[in-house]
N, C-alpha and C. Protein backbone atom coordinates (compact mmCIF):
# COMPACT_ATOMS: atom_id res chain seq x y z
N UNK A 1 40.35 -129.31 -38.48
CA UNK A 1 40.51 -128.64 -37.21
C UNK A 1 39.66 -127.39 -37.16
N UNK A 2 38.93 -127.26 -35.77
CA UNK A 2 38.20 -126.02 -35.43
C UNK A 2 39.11 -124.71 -35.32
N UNK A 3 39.03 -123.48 -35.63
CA UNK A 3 39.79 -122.35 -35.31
C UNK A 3 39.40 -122.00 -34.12
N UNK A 4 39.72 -121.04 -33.30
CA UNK A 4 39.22 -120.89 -31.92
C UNK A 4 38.91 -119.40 -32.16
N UNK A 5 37.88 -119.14 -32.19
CA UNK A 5 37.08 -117.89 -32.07
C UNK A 5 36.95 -116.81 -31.31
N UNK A 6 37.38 -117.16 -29.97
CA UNK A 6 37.63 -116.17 -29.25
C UNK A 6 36.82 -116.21 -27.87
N UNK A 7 36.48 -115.26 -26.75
CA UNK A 7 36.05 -115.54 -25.80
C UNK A 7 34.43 -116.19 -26.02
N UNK A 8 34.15 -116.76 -25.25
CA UNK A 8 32.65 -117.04 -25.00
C UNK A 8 31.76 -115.67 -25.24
N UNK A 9 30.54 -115.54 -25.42
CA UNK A 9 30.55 -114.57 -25.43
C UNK A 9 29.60 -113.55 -23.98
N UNK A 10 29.21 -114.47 -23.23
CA UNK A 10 29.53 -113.77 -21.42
C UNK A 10 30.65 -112.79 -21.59
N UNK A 11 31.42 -113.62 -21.39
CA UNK A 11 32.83 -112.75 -20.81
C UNK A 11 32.94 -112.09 -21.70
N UNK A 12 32.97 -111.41 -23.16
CA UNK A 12 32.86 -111.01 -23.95
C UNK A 12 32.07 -109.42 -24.37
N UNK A 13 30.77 -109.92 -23.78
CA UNK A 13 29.90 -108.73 -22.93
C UNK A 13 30.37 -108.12 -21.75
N UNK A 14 31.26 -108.66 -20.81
CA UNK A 14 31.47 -108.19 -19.87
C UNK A 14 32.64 -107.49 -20.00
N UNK A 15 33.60 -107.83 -20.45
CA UNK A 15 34.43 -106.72 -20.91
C UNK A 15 33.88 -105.96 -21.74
N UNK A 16 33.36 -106.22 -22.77
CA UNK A 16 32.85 -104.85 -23.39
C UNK A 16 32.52 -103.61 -22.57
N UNK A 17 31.65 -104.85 -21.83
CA UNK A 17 30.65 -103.17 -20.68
C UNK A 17 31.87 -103.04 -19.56
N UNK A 18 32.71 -103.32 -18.94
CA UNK A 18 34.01 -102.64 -18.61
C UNK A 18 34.95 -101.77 -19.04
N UNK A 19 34.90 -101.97 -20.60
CA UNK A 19 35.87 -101.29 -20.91
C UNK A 19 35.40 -99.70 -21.74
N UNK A 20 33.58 -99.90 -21.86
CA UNK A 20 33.16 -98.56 -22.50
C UNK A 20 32.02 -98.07 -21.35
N UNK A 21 31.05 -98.16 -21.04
CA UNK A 21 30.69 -97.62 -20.07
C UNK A 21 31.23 -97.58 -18.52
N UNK A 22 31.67 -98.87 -18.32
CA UNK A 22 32.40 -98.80 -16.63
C UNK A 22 33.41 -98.21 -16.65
N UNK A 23 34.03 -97.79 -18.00
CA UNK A 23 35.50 -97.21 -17.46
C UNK A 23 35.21 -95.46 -17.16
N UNK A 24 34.20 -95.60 -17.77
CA UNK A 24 33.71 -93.90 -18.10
C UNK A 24 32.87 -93.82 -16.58
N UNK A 25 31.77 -94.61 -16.18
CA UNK A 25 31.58 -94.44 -15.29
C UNK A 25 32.37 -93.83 -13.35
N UNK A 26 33.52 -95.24 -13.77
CA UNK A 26 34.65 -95.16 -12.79
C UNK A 26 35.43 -93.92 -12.77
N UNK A 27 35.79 -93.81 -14.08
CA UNK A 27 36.68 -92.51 -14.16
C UNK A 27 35.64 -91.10 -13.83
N UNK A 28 34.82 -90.84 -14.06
CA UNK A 28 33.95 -89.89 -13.45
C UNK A 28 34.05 -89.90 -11.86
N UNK A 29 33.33 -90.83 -11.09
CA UNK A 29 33.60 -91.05 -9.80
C UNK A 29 34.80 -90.80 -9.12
N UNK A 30 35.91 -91.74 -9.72
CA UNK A 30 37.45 -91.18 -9.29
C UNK A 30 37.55 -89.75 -9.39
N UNK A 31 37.35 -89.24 -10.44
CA UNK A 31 37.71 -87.59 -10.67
C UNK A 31 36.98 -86.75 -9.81
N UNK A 32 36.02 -87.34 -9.62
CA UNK A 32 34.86 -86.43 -8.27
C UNK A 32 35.62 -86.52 -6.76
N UNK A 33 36.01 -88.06 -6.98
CA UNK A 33 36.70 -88.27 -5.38
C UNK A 33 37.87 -87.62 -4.83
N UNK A 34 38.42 -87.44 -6.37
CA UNK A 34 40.04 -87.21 -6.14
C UNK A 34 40.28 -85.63 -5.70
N UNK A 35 38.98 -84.66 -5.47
CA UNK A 35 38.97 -83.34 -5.28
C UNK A 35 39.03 -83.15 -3.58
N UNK A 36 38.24 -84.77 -3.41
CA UNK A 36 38.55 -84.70 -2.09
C UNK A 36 39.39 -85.02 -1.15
N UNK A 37 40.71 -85.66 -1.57
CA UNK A 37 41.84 -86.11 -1.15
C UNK A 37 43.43 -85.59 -1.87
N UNK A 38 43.30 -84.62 -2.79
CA UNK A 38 44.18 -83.79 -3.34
C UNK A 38 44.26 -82.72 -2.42
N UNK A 39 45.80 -81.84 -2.29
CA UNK A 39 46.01 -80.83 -1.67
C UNK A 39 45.32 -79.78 -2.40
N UNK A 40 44.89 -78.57 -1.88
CA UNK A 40 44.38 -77.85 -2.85
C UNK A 40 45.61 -76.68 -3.31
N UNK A 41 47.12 -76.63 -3.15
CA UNK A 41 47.87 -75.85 -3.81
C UNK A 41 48.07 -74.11 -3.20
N UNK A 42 48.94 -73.60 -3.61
CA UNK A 42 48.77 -72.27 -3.37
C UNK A 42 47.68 -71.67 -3.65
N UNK A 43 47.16 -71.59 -4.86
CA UNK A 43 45.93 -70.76 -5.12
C UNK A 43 44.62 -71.33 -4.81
N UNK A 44 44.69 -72.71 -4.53
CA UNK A 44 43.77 -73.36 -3.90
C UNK A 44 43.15 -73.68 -4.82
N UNK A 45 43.24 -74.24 -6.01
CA UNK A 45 42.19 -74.65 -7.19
C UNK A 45 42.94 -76.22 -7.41
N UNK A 46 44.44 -76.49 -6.98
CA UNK A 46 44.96 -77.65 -7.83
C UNK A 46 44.26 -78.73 -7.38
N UNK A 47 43.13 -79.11 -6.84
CA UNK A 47 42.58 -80.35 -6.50
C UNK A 47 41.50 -80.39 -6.94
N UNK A 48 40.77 -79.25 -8.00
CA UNK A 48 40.25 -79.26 -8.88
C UNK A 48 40.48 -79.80 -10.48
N UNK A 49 41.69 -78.90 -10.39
CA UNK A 49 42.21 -78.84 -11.90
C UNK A 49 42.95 -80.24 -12.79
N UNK A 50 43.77 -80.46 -11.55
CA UNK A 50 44.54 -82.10 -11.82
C UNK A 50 43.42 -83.27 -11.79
N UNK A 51 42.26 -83.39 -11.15
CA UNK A 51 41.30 -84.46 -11.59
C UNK A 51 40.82 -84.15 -13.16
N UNK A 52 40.90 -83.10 -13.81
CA UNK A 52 40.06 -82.62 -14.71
C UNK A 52 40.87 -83.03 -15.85
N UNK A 53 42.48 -83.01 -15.51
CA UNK A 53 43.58 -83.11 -16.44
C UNK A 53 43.93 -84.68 -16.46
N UNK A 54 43.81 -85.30 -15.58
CA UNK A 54 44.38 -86.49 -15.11
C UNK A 54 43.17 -87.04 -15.73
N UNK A 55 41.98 -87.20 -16.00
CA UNK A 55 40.46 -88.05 -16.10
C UNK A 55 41.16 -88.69 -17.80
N UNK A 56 41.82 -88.18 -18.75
CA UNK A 56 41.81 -88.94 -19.77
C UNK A 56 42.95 -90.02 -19.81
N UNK A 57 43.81 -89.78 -18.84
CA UNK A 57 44.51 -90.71 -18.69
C UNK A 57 44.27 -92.21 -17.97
N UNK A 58 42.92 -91.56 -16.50
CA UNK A 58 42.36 -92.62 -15.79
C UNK A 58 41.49 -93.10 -16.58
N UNK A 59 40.82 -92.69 -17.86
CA UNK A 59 39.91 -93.70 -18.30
C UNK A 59 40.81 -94.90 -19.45
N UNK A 60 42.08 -94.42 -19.94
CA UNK A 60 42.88 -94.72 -20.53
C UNK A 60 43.26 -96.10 -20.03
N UNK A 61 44.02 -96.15 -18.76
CA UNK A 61 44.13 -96.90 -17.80
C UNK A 61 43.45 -97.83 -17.38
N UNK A 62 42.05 -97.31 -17.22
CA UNK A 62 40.81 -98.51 -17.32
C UNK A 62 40.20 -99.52 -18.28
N UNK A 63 40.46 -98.52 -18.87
CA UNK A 63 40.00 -99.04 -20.48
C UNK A 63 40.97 -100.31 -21.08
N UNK A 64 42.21 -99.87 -21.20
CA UNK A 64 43.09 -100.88 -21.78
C UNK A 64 43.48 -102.11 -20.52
N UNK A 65 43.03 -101.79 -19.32
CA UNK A 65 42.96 -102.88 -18.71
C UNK A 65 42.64 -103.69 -18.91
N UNK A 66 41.21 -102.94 -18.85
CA UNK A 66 39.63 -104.07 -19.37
C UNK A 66 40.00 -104.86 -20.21
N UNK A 67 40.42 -103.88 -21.48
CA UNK A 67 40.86 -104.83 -23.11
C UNK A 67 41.95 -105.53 -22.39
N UNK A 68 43.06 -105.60 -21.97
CA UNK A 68 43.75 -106.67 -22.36
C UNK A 68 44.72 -107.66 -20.86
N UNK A 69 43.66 -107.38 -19.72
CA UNK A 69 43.78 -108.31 -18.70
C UNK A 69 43.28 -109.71 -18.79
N UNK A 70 44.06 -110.72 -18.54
CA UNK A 70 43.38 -111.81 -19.08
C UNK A 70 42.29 -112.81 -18.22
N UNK A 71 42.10 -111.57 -17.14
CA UNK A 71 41.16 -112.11 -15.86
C UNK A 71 40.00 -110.97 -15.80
N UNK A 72 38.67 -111.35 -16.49
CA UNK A 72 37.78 -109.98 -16.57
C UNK A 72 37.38 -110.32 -14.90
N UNK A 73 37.18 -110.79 -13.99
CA UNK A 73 36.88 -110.82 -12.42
C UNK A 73 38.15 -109.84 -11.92
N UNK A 74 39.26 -110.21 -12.37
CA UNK A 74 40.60 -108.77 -11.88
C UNK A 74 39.78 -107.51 -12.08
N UNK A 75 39.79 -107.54 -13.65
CA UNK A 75 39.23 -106.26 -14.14
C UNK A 75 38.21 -105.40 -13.19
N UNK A 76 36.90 -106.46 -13.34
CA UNK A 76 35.84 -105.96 -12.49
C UNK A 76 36.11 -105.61 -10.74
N UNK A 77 37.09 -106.69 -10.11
CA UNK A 77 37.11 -106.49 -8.99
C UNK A 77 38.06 -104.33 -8.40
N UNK A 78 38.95 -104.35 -9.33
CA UNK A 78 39.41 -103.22 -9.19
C UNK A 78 38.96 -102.11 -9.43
N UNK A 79 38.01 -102.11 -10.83
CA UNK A 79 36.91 -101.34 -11.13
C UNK A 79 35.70 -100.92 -9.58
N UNK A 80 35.53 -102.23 -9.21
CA UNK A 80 34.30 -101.97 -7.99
C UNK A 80 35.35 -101.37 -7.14
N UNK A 81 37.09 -101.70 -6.95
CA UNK A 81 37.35 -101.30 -5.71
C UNK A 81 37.72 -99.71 -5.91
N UNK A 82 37.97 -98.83 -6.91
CA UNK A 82 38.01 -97.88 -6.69
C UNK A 82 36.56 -97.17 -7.06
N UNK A 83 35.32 -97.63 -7.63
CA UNK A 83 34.11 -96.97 -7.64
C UNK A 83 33.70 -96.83 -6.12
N UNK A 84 33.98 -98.31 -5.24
CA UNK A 84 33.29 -97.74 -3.76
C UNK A 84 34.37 -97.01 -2.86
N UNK A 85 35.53 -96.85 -3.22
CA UNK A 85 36.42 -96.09 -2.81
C UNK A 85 36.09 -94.43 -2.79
N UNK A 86 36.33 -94.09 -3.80
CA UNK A 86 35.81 -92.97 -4.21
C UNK A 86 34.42 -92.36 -3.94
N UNK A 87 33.44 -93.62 -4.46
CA UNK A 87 32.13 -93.13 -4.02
C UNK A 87 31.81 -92.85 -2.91
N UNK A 88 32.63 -94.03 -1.99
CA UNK A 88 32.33 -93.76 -0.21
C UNK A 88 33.05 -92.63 0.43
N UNK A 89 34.10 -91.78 -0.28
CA UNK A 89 34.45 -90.71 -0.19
C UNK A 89 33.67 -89.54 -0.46
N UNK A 90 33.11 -89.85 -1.66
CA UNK A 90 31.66 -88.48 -1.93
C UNK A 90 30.56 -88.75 -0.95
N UNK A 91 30.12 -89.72 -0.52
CA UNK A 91 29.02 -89.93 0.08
C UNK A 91 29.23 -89.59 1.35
N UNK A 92 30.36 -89.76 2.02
CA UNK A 92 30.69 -89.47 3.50
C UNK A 92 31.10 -87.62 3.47
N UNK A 93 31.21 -87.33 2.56
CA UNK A 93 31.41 -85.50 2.39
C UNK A 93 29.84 -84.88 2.09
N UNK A 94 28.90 -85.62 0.74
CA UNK A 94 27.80 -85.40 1.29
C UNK A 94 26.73 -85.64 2.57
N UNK A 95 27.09 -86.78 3.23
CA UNK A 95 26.61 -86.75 4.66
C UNK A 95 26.64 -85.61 5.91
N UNK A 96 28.01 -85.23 5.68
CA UNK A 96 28.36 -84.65 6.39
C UNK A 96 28.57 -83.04 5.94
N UNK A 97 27.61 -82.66 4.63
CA UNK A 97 27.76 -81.31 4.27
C UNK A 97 26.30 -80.34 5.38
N UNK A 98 27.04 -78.99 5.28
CA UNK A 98 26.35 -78.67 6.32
C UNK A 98 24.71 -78.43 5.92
N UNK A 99 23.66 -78.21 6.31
CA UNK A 99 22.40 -78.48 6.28
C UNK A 99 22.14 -76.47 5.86
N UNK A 100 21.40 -76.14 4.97
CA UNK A 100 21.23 -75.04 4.54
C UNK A 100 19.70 -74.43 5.05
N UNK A 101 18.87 -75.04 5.53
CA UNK A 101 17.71 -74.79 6.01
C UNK A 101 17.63 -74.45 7.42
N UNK A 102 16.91 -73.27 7.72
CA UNK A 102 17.08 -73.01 9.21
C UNK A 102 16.28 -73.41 9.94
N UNK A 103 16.75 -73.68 11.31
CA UNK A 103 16.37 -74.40 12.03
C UNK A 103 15.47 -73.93 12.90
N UNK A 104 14.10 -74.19 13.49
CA UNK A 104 12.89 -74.06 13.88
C UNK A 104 12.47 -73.38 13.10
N UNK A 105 12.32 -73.26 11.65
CA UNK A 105 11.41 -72.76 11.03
C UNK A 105 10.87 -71.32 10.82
N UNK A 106 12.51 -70.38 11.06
CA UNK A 106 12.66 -69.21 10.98
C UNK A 106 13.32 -68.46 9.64
C-alpha cells in the first residue's frame, strides 16, 4: 500500500503563499482600512491605536485559517474579500483627499 503524502503540490503552494505573505499582506491593508471606519475615541487617537494592537491577532486569524481550512478557494476567496474591502476603502479616501496645489498657478 501507497502512504498518502499530502496535498498536491498546487494547492500546497497556494496555501503556503496565503498563509505567509497574503496574510501579512491582508493584515496590513485591513489595519490601514480599519482607521477609517473606527470611532476615533475621546482623545481622538483610538482608531489609530486599536488597528496597531489588533494587526497581530488579524494576521493570526489569517494565517491559521490558511493552515487549516480544508477549502484553500474559502481561504483565498475571504482573503480577496477583505483586501478589496479595505483597499476600496483607502482608495475612495485617497480619491477624495483634498488636492494641495493651488489653483491657477498662484
Amino acid at each position: 500500500m501507497k502512504a498518502k503524502a499530502g496535498p498536491p503540490a498546487p494547492k500546497r503552494w497556494s496555501r503556503i503563499l496565503l498563509a505567509g505573505p497574503g496574510a501579512i499582506c491582508v493584515t496590513v491593508i485591513v489595519m490601514a482600512g480599519m482607521t477609517l471606519w473606527l470611532p476615533g475615541g475621546r482623545a481622538g487617537i483610538d482608531n489609530l491605536v486599536l488597528p496597531l494592537v489588533l494587526a497581530p491577532l488579524i494576521w493570526a486569524v489569517l494565517f491559521f485559517h490558511a493552515c487549516l481550512d480544508r477549502s484553500v478557494g474559502r481561504v483565498a476567496l475571504i482573503a480577496l474579500a477583505l483586501l478589496l474591502t479595505h483597499g476600496g476603502l483607502l482608495a475612495h479616501k485617497w480619491a477624495n483627499w483634498p488636492s494641495t496645489a493651488k489653483e491657477g498657478g498662484r
